[in-house]
PDB file of N, CA and C in Angstrom:
ATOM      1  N   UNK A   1      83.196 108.509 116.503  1.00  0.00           N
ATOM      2  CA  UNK A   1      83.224 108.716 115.066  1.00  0.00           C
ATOM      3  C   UNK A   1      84.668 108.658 114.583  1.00  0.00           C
ATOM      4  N   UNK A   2      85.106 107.562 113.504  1.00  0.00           N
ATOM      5  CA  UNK A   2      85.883 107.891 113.164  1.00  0.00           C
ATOM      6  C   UNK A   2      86.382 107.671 111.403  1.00  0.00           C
ATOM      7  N   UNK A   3      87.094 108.064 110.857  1.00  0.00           N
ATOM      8  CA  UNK A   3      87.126 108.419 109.374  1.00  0.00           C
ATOM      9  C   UNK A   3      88.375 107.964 109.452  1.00  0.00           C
ATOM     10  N   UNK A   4      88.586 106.883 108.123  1.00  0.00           N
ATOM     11  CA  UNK A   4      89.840 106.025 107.569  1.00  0.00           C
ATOM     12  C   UNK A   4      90.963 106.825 106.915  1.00  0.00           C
ATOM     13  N   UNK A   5      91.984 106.034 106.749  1.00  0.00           N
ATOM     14  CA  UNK A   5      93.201 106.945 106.440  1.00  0.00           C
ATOM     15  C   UNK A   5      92.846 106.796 104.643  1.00  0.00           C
ATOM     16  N   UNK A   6      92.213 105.751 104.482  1.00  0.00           N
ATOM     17  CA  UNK A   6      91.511 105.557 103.265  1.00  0.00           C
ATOM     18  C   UNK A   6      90.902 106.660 102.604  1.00  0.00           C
ATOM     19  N   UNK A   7      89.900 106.868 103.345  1.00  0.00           N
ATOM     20  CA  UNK A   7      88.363 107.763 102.765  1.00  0.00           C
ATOM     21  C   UNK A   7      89.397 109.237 102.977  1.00  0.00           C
ATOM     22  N   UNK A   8      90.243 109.759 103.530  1.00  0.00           N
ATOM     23  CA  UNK A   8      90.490 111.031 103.552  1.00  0.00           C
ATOM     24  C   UNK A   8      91.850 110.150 101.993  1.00  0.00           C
ATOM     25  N   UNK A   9      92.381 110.381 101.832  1.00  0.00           N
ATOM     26  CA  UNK A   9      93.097 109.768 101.000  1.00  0.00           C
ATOM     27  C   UNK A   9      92.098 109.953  99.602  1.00  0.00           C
ATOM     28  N   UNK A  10      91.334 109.181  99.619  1.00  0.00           N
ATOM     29  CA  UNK A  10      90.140 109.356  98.570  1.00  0.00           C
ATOM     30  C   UNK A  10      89.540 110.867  98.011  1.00  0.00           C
ATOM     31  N   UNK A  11      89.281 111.102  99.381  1.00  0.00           N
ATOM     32  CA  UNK A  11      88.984 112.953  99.224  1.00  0.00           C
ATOM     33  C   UNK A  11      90.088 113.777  98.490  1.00  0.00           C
ATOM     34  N   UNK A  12      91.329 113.259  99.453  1.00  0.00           N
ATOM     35  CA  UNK A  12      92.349 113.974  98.537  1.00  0.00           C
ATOM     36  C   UNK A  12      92.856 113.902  97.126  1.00  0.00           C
ATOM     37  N   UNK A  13      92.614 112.873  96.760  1.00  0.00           N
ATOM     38  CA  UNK A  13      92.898 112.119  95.504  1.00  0.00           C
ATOM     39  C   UNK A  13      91.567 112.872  94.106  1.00  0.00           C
ATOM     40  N   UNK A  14      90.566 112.934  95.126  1.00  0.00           N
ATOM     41  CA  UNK A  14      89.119 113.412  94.314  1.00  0.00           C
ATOM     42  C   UNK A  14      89.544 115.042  94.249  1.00  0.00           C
ATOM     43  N   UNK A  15      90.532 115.694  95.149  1.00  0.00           N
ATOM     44  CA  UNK A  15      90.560 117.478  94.541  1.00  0.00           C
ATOM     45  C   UNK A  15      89.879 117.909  95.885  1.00  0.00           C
ATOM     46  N   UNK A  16      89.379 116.754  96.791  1.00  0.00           N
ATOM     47  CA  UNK A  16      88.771 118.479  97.761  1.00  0.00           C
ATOM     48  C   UNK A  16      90.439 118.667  98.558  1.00  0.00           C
ATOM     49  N   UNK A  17      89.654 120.248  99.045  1.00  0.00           N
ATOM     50  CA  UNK A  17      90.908 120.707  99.968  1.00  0.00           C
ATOM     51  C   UNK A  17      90.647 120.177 101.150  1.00  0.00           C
ATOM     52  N   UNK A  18      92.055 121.056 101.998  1.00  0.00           N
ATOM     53  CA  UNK A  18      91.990 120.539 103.173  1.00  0.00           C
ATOM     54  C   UNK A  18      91.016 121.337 104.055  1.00  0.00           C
ATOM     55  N   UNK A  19      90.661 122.548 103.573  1.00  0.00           N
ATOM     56  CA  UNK A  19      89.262 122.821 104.914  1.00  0.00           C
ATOM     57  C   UNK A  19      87.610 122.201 104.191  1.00  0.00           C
ATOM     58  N   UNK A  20      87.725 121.660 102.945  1.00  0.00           N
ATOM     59  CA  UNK A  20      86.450 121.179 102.867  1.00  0.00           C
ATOM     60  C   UNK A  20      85.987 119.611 103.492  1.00  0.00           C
ATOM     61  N   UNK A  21      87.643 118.887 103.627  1.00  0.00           N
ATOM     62  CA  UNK A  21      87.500 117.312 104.395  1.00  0.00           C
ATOM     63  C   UNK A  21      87.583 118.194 105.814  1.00  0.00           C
ATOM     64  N   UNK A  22      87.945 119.320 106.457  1.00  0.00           N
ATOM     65  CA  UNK A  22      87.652 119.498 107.709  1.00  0.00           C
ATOM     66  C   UNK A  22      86.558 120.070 108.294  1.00  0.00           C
ATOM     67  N   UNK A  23      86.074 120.255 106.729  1.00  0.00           N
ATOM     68  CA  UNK A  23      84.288 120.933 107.651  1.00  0.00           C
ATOM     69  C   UNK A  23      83.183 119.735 107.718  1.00  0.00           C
ATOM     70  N   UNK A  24      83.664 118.463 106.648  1.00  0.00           N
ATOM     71  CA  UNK A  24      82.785 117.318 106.233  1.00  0.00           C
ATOM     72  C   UNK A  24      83.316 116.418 107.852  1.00  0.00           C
ATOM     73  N   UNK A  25      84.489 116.634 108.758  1.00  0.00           N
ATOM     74  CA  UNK A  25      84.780 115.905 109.469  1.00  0.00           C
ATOM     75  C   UNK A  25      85.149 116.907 110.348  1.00  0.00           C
ATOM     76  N   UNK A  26      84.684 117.284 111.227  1.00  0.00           N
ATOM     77  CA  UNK A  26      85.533 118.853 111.913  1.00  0.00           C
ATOM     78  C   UNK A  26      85.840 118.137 113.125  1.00  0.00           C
ATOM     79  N   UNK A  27      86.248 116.304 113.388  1.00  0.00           N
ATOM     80  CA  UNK A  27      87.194 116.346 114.587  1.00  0.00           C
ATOM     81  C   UNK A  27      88.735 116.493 114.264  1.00  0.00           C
ATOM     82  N   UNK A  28      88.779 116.124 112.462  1.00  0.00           N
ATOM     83  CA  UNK A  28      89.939 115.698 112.265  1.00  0.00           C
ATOM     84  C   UNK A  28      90.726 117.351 112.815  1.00  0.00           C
ATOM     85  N   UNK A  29      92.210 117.048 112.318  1.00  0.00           N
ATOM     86  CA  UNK A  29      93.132 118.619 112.355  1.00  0.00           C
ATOM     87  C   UNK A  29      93.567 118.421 110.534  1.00  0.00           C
ATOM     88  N   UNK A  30      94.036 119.908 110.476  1.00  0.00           N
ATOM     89  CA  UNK A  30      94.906 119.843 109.316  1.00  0.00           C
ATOM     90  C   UNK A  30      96.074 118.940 109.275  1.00  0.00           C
ATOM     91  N   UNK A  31      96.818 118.687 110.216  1.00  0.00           N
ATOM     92  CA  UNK A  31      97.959 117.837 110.149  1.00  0.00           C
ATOM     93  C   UNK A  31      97.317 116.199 109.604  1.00  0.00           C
ATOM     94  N   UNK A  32      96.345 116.031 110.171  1.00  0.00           N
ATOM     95  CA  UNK A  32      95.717 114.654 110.166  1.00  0.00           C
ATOM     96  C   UNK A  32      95.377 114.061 108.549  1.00  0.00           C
ATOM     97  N   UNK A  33      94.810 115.705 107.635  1.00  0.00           N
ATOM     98  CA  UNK A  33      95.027 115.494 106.221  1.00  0.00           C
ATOM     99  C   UNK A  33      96.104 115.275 105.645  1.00  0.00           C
ATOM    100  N   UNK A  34      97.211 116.184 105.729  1.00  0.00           N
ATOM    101  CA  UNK A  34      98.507 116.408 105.565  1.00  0.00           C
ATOM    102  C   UNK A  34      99.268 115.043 105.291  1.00  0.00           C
ATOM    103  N   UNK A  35      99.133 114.324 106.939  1.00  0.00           N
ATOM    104  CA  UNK A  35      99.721 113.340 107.214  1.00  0.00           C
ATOM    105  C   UNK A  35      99.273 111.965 106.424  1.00  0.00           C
ATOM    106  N   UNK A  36      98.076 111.548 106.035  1.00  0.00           N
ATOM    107  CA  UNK A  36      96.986 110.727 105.394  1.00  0.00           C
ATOM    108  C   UNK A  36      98.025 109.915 104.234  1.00  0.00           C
ATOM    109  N   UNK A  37      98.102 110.512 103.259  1.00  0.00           N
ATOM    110  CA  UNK A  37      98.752 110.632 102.044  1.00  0.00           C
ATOM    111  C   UNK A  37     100.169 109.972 102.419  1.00  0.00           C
ATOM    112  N   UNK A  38     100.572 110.278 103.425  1.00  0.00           N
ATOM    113  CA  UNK A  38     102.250 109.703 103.657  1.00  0.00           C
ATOM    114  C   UNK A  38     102.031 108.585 105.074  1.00  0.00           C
ATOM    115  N   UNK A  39     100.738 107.961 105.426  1.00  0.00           N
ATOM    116  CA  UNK A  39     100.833 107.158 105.881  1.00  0.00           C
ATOM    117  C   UNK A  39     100.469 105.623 105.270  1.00  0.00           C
ATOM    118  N   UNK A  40      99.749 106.507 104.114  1.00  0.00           N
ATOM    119  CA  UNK A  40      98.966 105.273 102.931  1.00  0.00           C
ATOM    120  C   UNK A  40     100.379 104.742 102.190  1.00  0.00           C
ATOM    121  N   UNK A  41     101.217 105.511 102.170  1.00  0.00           N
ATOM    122  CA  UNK A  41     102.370 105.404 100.953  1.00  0.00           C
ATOM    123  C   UNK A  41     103.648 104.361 101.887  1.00  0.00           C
ATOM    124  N   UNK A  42     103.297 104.717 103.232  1.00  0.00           N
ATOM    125  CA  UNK A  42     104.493 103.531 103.994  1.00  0.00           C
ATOM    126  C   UNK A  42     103.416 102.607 104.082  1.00  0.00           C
ATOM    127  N   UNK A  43     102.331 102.443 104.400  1.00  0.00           N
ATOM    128  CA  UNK A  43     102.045 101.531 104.527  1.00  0.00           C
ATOM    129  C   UNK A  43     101.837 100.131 103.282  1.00  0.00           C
ATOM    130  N   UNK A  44     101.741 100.696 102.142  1.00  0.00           N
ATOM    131  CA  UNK A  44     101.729 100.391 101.063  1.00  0.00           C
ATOM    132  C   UNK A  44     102.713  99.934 100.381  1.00  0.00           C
ATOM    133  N   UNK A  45     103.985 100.188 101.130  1.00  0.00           N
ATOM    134  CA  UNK A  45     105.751  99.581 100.884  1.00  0.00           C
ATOM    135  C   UNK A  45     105.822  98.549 102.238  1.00  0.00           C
ATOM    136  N   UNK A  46     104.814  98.296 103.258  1.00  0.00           N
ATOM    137  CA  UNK A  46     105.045  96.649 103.364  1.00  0.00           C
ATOM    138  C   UNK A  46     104.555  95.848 103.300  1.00  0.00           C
ATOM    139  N   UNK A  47     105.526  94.465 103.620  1.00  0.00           N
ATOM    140  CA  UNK A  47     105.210  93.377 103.260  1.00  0.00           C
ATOM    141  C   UNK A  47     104.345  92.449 104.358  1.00  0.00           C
ATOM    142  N   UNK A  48     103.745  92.068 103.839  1.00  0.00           N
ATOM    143  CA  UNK A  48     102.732  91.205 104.867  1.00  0.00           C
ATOM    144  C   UNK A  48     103.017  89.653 104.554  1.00  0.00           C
ATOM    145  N   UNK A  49     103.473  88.827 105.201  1.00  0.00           N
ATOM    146  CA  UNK A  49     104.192  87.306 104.997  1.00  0.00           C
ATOM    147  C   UNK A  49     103.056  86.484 106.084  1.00  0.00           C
ATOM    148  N   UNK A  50     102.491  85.464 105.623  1.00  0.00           N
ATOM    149  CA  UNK A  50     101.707  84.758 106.300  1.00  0.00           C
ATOM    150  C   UNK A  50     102.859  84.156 107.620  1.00  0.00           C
ATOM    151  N   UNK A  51     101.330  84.118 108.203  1.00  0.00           N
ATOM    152  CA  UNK A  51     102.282  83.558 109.588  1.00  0.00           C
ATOM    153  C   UNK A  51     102.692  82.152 109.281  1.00  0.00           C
ATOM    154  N   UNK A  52     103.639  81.497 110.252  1.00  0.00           N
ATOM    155  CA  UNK A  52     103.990  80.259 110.061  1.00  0.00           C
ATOM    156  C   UNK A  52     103.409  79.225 110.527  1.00  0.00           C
ATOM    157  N   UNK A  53     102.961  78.268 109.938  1.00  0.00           N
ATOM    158  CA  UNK A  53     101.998  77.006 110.725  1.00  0.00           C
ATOM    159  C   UNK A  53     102.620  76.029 111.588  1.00  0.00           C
ATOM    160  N   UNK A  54     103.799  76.015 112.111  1.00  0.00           N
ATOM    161  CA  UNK A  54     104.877  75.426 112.610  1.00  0.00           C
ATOM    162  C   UNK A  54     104.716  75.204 113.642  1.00  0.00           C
TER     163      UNK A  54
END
């Protein structure tokens, strides 16, 4: 089972806390919410450049 950095992101964004996404998912940890939010935000500052056909 596993739950996207997305869908917890979403939760957080929607107002639940962090023990109501950990009772809806009780493998995640608190850090794993915590962390969610600041992995969406680097990932979201890069750049993706097609590969080269060369």
């Amino acid at each position: 089972m596993r739950v996207t950095v997305g869908a917890v992101v979403g939760l957080v964004a929607a107002g639940y806390s962090t023990a109501d996404i950990l009772k809806a998912y009780p493998y995640l940890e608190a850090e794993d919410v915590h962390e969610a939010p600041a992995y969406a935000a680097w990932r979201a500052e890069e750049i993706e450049l097609p590969l080269s056909t060369v």
